[in-house]
C-alpha atoms as a PDB file:
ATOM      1  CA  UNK A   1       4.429  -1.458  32.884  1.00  0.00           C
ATOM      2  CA  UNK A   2       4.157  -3.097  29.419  1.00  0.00           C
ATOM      3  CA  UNK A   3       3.796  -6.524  28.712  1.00  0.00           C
ATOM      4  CA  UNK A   4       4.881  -7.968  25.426  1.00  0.00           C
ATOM      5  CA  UNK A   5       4.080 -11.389  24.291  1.00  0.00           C
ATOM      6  CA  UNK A   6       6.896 -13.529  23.513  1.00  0.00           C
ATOM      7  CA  UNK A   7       4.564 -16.743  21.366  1.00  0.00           C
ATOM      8  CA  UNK A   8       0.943 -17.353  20.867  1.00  0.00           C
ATOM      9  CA  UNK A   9       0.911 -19.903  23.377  1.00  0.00           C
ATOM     10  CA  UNK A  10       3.473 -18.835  26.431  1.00  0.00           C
ATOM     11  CA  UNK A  11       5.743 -16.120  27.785  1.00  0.00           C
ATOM     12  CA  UNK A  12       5.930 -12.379  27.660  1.00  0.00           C
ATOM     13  CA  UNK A  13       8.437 -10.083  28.842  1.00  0.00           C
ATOM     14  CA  UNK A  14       7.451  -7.598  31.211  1.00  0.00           C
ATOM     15  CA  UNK A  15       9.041  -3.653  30.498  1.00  0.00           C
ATOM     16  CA  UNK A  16       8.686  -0.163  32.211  1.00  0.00           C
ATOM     17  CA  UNK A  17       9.445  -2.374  36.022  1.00  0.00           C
ATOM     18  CA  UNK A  18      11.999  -1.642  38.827  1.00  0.00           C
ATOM     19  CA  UNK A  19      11.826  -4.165  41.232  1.00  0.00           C
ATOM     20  CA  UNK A  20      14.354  -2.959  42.960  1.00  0.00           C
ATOM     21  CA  UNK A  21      12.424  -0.350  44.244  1.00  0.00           C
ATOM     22  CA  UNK A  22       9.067  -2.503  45.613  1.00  0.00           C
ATOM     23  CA  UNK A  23       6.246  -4.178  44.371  1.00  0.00           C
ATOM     24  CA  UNK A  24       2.805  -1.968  45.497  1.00  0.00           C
ATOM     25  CA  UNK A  25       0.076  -3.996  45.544  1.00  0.00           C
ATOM     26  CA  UNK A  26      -1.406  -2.494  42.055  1.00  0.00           C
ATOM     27  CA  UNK A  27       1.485  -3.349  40.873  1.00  0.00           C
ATOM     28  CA  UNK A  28       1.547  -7.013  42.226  1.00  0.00           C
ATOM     29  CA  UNK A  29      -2.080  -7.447  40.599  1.00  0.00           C
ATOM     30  CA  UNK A  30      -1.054  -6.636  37.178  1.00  0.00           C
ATOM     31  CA  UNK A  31       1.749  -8.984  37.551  1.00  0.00           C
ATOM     32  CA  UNK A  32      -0.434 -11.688  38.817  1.00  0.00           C
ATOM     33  CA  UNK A  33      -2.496 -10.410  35.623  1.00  0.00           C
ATOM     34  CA  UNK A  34       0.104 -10.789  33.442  1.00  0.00           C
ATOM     35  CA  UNK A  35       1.117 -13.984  34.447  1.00  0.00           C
ATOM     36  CA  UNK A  36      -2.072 -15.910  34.249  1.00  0.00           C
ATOM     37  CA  UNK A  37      -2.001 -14.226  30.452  1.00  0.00           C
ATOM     38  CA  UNK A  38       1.066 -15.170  29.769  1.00  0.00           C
ATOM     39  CA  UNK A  39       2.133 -18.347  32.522  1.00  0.00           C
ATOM     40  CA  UNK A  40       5.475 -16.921  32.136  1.00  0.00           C
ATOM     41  CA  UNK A  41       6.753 -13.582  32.599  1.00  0.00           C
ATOM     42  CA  UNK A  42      10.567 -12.174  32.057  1.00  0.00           C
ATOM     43  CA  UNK A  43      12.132  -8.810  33.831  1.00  0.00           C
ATOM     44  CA  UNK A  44      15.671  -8.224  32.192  1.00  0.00           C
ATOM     45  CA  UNK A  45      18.005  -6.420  33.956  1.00  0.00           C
ATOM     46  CA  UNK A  46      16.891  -6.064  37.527  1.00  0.00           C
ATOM     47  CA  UNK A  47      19.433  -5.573  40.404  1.00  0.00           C
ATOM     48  CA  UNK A  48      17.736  -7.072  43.557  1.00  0.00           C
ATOM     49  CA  UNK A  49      19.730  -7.970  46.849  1.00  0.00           C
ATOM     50  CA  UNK A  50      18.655 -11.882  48.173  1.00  0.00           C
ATOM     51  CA  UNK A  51      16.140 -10.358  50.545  1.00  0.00           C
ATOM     52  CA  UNK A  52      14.477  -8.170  47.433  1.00  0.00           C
ATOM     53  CA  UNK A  53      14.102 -11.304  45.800  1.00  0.00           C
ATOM     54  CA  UNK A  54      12.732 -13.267  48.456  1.00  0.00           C
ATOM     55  CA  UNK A  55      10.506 -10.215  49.597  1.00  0.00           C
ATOM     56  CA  UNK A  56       9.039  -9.877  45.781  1.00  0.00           C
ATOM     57  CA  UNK A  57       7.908 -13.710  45.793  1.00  0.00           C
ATOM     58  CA  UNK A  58       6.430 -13.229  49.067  1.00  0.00           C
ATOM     59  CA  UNK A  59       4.119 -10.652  47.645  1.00  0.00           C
ATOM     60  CA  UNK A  60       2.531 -13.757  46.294  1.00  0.00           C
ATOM     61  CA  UNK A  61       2.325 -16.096  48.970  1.00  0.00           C
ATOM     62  CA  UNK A  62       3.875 -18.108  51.232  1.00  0.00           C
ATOM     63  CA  UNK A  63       7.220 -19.599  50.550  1.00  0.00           C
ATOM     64  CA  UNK A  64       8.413 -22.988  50.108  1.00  0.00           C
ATOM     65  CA  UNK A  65      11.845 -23.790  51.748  1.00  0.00           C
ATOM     66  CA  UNK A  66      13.667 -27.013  49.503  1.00  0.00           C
ATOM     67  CA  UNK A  67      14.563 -30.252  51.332  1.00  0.00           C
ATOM     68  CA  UNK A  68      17.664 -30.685  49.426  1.00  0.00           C
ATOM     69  CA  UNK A  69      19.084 -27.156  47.894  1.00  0.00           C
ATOM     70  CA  UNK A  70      21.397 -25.171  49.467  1.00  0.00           C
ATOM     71  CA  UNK A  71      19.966 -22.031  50.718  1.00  0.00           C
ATOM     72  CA  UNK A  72      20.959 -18.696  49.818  1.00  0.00           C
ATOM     73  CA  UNK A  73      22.791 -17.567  53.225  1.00  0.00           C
ATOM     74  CA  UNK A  74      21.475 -13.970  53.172  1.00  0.00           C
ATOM     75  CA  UNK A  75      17.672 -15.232  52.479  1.00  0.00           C
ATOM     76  CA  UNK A  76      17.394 -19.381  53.459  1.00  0.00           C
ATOM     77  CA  UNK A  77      14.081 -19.142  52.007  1.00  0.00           C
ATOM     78  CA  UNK A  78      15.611 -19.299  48.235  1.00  0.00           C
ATOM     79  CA  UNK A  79      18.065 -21.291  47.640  1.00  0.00           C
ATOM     80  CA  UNK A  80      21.068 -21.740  44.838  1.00  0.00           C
ATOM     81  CA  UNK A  81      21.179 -23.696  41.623  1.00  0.00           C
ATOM     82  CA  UNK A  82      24.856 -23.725  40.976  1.00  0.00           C
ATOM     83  CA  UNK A  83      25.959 -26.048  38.182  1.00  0.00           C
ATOM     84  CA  UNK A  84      29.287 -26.344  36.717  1.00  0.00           C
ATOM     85  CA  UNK A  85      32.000 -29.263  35.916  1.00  0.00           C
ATOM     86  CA  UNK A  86      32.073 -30.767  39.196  1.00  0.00           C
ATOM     87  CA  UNK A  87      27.776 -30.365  39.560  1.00  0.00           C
ATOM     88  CA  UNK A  88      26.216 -31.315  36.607  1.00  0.00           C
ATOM     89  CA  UNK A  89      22.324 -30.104  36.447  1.00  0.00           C
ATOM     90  CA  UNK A  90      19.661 -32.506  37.062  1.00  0.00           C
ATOM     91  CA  UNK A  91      16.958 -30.523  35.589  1.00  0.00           C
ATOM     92  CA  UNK A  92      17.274 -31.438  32.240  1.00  0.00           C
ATOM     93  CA  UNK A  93      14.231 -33.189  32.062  1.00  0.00           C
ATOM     94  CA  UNK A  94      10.692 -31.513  32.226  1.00  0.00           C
ATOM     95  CA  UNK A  95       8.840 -31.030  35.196  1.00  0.00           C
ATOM     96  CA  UNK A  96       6.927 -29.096  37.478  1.00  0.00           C
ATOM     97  CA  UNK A  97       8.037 -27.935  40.533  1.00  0.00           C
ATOM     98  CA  UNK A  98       7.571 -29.758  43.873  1.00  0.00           C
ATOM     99  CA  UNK A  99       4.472 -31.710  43.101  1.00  0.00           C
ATOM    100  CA  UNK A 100       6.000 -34.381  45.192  1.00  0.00           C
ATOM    101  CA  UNK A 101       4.012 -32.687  47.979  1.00  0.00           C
ATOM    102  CA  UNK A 102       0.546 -31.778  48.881  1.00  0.00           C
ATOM    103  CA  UNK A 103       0.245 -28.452  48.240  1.00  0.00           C
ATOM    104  CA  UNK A 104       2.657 -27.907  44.982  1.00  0.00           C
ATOM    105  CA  UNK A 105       3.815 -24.128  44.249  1.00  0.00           C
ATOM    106  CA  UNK A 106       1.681 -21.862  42.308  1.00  0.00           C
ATOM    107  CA  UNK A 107       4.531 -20.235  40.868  1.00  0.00           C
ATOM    108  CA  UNK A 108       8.862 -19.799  40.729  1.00  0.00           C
ATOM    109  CA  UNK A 109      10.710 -16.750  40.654  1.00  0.00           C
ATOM    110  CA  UNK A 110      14.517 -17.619  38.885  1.00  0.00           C
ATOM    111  CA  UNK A 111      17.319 -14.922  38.858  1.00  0.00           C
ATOM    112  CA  UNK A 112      20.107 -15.397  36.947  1.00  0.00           C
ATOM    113  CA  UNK A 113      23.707 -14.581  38.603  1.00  0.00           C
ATOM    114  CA  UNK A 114      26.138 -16.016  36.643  1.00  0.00           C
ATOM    115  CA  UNK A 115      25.840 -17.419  33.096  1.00  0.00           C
ATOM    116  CA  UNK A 116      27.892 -19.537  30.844  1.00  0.00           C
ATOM    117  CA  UNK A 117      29.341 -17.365  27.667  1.00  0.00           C
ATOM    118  CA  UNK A 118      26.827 -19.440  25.680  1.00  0.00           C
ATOM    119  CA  UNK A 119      23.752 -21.783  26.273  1.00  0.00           C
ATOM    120  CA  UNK A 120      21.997 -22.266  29.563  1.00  0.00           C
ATOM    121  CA  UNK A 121      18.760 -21.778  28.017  1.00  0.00           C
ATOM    122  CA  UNK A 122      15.184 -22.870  29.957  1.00  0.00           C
ATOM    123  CA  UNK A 123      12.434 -23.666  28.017  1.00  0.00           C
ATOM    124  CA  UNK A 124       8.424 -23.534  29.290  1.00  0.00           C
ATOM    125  CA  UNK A 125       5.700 -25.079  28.177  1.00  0.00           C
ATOM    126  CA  UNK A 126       2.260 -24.251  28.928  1.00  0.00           C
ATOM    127  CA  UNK A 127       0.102 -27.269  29.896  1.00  0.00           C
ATOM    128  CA  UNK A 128      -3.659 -25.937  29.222  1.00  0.00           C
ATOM    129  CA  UNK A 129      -2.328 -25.980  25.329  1.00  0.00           C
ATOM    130  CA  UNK A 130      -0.995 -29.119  25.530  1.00  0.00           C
ATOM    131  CA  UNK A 131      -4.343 -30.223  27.383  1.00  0.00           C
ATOM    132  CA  UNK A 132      -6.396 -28.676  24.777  1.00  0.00           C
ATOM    133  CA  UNK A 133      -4.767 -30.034  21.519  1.00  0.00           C
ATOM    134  CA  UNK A 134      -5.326 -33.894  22.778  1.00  0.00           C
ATOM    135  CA  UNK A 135      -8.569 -35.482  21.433  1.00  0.00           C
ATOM    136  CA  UNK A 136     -11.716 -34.845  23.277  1.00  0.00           C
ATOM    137  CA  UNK A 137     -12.281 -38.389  23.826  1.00  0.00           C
ATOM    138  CA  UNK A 138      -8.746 -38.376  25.716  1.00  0.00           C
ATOM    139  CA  UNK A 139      -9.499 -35.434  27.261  1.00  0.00           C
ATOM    140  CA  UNK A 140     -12.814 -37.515  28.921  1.00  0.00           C
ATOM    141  CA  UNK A 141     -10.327 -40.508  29.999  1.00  0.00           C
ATOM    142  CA  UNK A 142      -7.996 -38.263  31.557  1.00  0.00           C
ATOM    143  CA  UNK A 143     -10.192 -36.154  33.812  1.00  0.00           C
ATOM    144  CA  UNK A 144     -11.196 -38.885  35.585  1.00  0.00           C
ATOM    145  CA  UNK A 145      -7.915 -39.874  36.764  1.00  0.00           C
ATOM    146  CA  UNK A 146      -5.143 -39.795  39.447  1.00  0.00           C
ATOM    147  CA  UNK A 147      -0.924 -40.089  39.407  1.00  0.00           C
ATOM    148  CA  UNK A 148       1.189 -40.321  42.100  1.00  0.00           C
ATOM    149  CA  UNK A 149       3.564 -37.978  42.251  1.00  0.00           C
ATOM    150  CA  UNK A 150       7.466 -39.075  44.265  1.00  0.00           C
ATOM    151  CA  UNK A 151      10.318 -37.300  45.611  1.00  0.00           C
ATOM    152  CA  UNK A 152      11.997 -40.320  45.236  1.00  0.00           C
ATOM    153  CA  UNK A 153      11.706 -40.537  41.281  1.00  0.00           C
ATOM    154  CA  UNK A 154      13.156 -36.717  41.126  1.00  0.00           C
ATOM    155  CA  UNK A 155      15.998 -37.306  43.730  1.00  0.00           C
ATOM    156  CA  UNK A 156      17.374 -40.825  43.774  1.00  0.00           C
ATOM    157  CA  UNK A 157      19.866 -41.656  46.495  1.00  0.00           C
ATOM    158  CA  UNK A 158      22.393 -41.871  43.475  1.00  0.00           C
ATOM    159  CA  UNK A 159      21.314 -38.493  42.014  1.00  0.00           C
ATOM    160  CA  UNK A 160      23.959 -35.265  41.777  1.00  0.00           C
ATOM    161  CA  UNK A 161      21.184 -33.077  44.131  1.00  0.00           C
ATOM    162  CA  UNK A 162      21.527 -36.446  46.918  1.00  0.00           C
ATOM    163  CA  UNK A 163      24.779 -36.909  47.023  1.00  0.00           C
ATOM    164  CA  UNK A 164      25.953 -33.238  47.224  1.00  0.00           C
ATOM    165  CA  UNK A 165      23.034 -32.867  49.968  1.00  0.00           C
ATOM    166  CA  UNK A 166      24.621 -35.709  51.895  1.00  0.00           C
ATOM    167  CA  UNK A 167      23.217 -38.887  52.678  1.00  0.00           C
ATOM    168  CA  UNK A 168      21.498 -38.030  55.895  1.00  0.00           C
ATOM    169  CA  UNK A 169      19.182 -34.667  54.522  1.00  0.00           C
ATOM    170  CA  UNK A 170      18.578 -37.115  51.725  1.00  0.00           C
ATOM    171  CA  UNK A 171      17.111 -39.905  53.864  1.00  0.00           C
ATOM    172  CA  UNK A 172      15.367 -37.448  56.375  1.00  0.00           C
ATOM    173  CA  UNK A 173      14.080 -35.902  53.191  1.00  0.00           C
ATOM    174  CA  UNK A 174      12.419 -38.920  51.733  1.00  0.00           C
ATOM    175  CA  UNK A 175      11.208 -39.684  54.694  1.00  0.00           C
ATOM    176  CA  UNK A 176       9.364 -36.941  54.861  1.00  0.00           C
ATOM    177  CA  UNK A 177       8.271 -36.392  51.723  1.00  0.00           C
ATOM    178  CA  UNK A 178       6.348 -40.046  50.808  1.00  0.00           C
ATOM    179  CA  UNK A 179       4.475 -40.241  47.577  1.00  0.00           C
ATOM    180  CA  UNK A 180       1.289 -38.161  46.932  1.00  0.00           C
ATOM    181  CA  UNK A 181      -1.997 -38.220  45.061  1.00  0.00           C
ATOM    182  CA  UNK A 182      -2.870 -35.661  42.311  1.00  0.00           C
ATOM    183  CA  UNK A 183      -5.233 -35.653  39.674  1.00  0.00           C
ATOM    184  CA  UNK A 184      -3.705 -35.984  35.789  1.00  0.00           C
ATOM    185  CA  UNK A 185      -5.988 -32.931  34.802  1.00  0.00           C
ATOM    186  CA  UNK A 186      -5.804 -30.066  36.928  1.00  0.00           C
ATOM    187  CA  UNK A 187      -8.103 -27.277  37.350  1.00  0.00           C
ATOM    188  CA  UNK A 188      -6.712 -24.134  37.667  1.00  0.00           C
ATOM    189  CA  UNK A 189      -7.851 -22.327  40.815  1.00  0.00           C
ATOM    190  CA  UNK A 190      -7.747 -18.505  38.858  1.00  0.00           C
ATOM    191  CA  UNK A 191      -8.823 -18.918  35.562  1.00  0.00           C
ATOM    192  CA  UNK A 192     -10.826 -21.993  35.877  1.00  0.00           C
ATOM    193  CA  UNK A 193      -9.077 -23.571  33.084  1.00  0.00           C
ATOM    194  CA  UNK A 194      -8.198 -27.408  32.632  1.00  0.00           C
ATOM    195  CA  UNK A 195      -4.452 -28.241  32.121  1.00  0.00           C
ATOM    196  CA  UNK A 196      -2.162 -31.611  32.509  1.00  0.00           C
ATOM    197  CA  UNK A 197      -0.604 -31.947  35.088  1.00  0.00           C
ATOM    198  CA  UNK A 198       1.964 -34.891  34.796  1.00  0.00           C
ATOM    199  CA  UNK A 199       5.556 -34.490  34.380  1.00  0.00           C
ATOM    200  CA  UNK A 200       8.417 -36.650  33.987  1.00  0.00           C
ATOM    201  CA  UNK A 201      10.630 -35.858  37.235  1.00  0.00           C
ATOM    202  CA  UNK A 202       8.388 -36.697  39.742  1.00  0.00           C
ATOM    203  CA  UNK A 203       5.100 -38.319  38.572  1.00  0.00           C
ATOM    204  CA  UNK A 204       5.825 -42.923  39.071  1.00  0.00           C
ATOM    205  CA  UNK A 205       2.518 -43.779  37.501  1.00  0.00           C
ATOM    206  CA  UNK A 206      -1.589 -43.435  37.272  1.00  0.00           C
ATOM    207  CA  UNK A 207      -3.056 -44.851  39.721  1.00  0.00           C
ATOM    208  CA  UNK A 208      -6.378 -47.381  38.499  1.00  0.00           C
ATOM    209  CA  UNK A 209      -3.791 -48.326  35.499  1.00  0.00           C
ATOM    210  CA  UNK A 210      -1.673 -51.603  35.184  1.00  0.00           C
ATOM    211  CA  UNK A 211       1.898 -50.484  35.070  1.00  0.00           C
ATOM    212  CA  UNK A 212       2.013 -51.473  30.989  1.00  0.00           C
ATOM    213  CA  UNK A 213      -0.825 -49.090  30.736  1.00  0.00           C
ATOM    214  CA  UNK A 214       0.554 -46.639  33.180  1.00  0.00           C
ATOM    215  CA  UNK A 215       3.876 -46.219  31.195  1.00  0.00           C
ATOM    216  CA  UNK A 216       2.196 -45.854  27.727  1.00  0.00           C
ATOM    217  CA  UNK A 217      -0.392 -43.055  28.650  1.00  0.00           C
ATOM    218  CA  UNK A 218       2.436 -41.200  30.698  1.00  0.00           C
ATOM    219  CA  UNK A 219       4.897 -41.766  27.767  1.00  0.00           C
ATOM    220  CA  UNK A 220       2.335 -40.121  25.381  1.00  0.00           C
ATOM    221  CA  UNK A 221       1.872 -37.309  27.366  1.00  0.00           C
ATOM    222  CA  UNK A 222       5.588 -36.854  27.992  1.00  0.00           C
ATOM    223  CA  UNK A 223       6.807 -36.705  24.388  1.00  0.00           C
ATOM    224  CA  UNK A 224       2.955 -34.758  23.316  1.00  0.00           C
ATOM    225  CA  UNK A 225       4.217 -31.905  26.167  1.00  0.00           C
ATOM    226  CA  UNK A 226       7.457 -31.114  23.782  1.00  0.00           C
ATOM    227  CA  UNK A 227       5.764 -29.713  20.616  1.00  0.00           C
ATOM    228  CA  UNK A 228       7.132 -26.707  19.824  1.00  0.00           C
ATOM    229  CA  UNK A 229       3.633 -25.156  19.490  1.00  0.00           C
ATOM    230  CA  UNK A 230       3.211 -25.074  23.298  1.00  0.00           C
ATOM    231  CA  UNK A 231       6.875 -24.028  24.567  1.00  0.00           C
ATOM    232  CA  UNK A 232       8.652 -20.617  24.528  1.00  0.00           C
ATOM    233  CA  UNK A 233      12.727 -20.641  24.965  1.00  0.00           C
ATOM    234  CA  UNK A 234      14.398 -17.685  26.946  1.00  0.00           C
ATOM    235  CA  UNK A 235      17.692 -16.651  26.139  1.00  0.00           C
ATOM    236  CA  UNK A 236      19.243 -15.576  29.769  1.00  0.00           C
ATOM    237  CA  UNK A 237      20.803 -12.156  30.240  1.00  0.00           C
ATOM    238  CA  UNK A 238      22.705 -10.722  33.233  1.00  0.00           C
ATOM    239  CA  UNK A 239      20.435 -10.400  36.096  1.00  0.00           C
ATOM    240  CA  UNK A 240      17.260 -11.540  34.033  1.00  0.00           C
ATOM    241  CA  UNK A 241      14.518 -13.093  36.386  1.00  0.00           C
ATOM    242  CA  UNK A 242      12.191 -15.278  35.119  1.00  0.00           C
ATOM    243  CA  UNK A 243       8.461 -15.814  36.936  1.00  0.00           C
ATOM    244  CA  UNK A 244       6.182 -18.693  36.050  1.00  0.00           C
ATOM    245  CA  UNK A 245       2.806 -20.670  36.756  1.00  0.00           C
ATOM    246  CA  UNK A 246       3.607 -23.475  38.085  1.00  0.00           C
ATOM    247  CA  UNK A 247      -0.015 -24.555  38.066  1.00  0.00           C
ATOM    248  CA  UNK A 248      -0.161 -24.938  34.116  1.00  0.00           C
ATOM    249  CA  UNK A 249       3.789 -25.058  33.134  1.00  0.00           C
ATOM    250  CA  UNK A 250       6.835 -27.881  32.732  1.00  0.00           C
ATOM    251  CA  UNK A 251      10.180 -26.140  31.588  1.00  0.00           C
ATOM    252  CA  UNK A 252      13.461 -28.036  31.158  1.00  0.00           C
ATOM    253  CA  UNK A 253      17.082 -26.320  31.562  1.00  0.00           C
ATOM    254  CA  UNK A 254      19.031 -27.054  28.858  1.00  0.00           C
ATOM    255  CA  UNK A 255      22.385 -28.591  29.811  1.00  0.00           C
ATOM    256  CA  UNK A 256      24.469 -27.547  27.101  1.00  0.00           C
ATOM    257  CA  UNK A 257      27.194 -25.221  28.860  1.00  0.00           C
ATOM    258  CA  UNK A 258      29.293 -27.557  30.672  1.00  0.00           C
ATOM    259  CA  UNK A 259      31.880 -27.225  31.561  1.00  0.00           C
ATOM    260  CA  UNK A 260      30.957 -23.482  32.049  1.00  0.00           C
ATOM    261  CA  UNK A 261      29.258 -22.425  35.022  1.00  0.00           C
ATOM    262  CA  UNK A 262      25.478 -21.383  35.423  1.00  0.00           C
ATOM    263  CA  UNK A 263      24.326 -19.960  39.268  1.00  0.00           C
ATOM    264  CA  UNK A 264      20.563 -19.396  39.929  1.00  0.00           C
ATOM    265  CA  UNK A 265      19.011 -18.297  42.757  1.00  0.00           C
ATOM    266  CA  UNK A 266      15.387 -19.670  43.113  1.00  0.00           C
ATOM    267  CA  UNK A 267      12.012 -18.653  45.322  1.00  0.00           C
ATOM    268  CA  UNK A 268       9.109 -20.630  45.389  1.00  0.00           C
ATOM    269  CA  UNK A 269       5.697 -20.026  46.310  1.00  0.00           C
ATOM    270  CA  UNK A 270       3.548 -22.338  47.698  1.00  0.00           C
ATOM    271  CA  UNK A 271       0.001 -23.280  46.167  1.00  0.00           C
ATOM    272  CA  UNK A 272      -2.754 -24.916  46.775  1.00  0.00           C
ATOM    273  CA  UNK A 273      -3.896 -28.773  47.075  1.00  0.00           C
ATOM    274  CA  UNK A 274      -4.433 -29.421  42.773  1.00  0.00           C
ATOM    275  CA  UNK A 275      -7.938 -30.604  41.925  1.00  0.00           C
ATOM    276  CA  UNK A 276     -10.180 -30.936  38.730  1.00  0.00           C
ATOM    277  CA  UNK A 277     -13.278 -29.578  38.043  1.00  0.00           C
ATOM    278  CA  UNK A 278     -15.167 -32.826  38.266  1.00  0.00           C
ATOM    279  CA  UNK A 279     -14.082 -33.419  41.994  1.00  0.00           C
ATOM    280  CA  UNK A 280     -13.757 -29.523  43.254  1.00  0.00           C
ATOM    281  CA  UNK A 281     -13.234 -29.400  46.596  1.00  0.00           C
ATOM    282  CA  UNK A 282     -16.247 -27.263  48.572  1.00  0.00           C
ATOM    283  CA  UNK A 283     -14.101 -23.840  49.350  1.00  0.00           C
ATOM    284  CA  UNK A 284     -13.543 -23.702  45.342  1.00  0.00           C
ATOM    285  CA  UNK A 285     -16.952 -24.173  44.858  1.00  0.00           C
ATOM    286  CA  UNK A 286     -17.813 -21.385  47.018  1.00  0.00           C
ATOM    287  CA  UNK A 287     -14.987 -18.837  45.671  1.00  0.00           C
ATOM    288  CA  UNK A 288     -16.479 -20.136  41.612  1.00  0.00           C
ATOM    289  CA  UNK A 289     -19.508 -19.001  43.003  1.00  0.00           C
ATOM    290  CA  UNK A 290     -18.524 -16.052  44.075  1.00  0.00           C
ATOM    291  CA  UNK A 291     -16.793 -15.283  41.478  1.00  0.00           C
ATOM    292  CA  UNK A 292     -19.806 -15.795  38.634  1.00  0.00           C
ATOM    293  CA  UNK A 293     -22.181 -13.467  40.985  1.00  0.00           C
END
């Protein structure tokens, strides 16, 4: 296996790997290694049947099962981004997955199945850079505070992902899924590293803020997440699959193919409840403990 950085900041493509043919569980820790090195890794031209792919993200963890998607029929557990004409993507905007519950995934594993002759990109950005290039003073103010985080905000009732779920798994969705409570800084449970973690699809506002002051600090942290310093952009090839951390990443898909069609299947691993450093909860104290023994 060789890893080969892509930027300074983010991504690295990952060489010398057959997925195909099973993940040991050496191999699984250098990818793990990799990706907390990297936060994103790319495999090009891997040939894995729905159940390979679902059984190589569950070498992770736990997988999460979308409220809305469709699932992939020969593995529910991922489940199909197909855009085109008639289904315009929604995720062009940035944002982390899922944080519109509890326990958002640690990480996303996207295989591409069929691409437009041009475009399609998806960009990542890596959120402990973007953290660490903000004053320390704002650094301070941040730490200390919570967002809410809303399914609603990412999937309106007027949204293309509602109304081609149908109005009823929308509704039972929201219901739910209500609104959640995460800090603005996160701690990452691995590397012990700080990182934002706000995003524009699914964080409403900070809680402890009036709404005026709520929009401006989210706004600034919104537009500061899109310097090119942090980001890397991957071109997609046939049967490319892209893994990141979604503990310390946004990415945005860049809708710039339509009316051509773009299909993605997607698995998601669950994580853990998000905390800072400041407020660790006692089983991460113990493991950080641990860990510096």
């Amino acid at each position: 296996m060789q890893v080969k950085p892509l930027t300074p900041a983010i991504g690295a493509v990952v060489e010398g790997v057959d997925l195909a043919q099973g993940v040991s569980s050496d191999l699984a820790g250098a990818i793990r290694e990799a990706l907390l090195a990297h936060q994103v890794l790319f495999f090009e031209d891997q040939r894995l049947t729905p159940a390979q792919h679902r059984d190589f993200a569950a070498r992770f963890g736990a997988l999460h099962t979308h409220p809305l998607y469709p699932g992939v029929p020969e593995a529910p557990e991922l489940f199909i981004l197909d855009n085109h004409a008639g289904n315009p993507t929604d995720n062009d905007a940035w944002h982390t997955d899922v944080t519109f519950i509890e326990t958002p995934p640690m990480g996303s594993i996207l295989y591409a199945k069929v691409l437009p002759p041009n475009g399609g990109d998806t960009v990542w950005a890596n959120m402990r850079a973007a953290y660490e290039a903000l004053s320390p003073s704002m650094r301070d103010f941040l730490a200390g505070l919570d967002a809410v985080h809303d399914f609603a905000r990412g999937f309106p009732t007027r949204g293309v992902v509602a109304q081609a779920a149908g109005a009823d798994k929308h509704a039972k969705a929201a219901e739910q899924h209500p609104p959640v409570i995460h800090p603005v800084v996160r701690t990452h449970p691995e590397t012990g590293a700080d990182g934002l973690f706000v995003n524009y699809g699914f964080t409403e506002r900070i809680k402890g803020l009036r709404r005026a002051e709520s929009d401006a600090i989210l706004g600034l942290l919104f537009a500061h997440i899109q310097k090119p310093e942090f980001q890397v952009r991957w071109r997609w090839t046939p049967n490319a699959i892209a893994f990141w951390d979604n503990r310390v990443t946004q990415h945005y898909a860049v809708n710039d193919y339509l009316p051509a069609r773009r299909v993605m299947n997607r698995a998601t691993i669950l994580g853990e409840r998000p905390y800072h450093r400041s407020r660790m909860p006692a089983e991460a104290r113990r493991a950080s403990a641990v860990a510096a023994e």
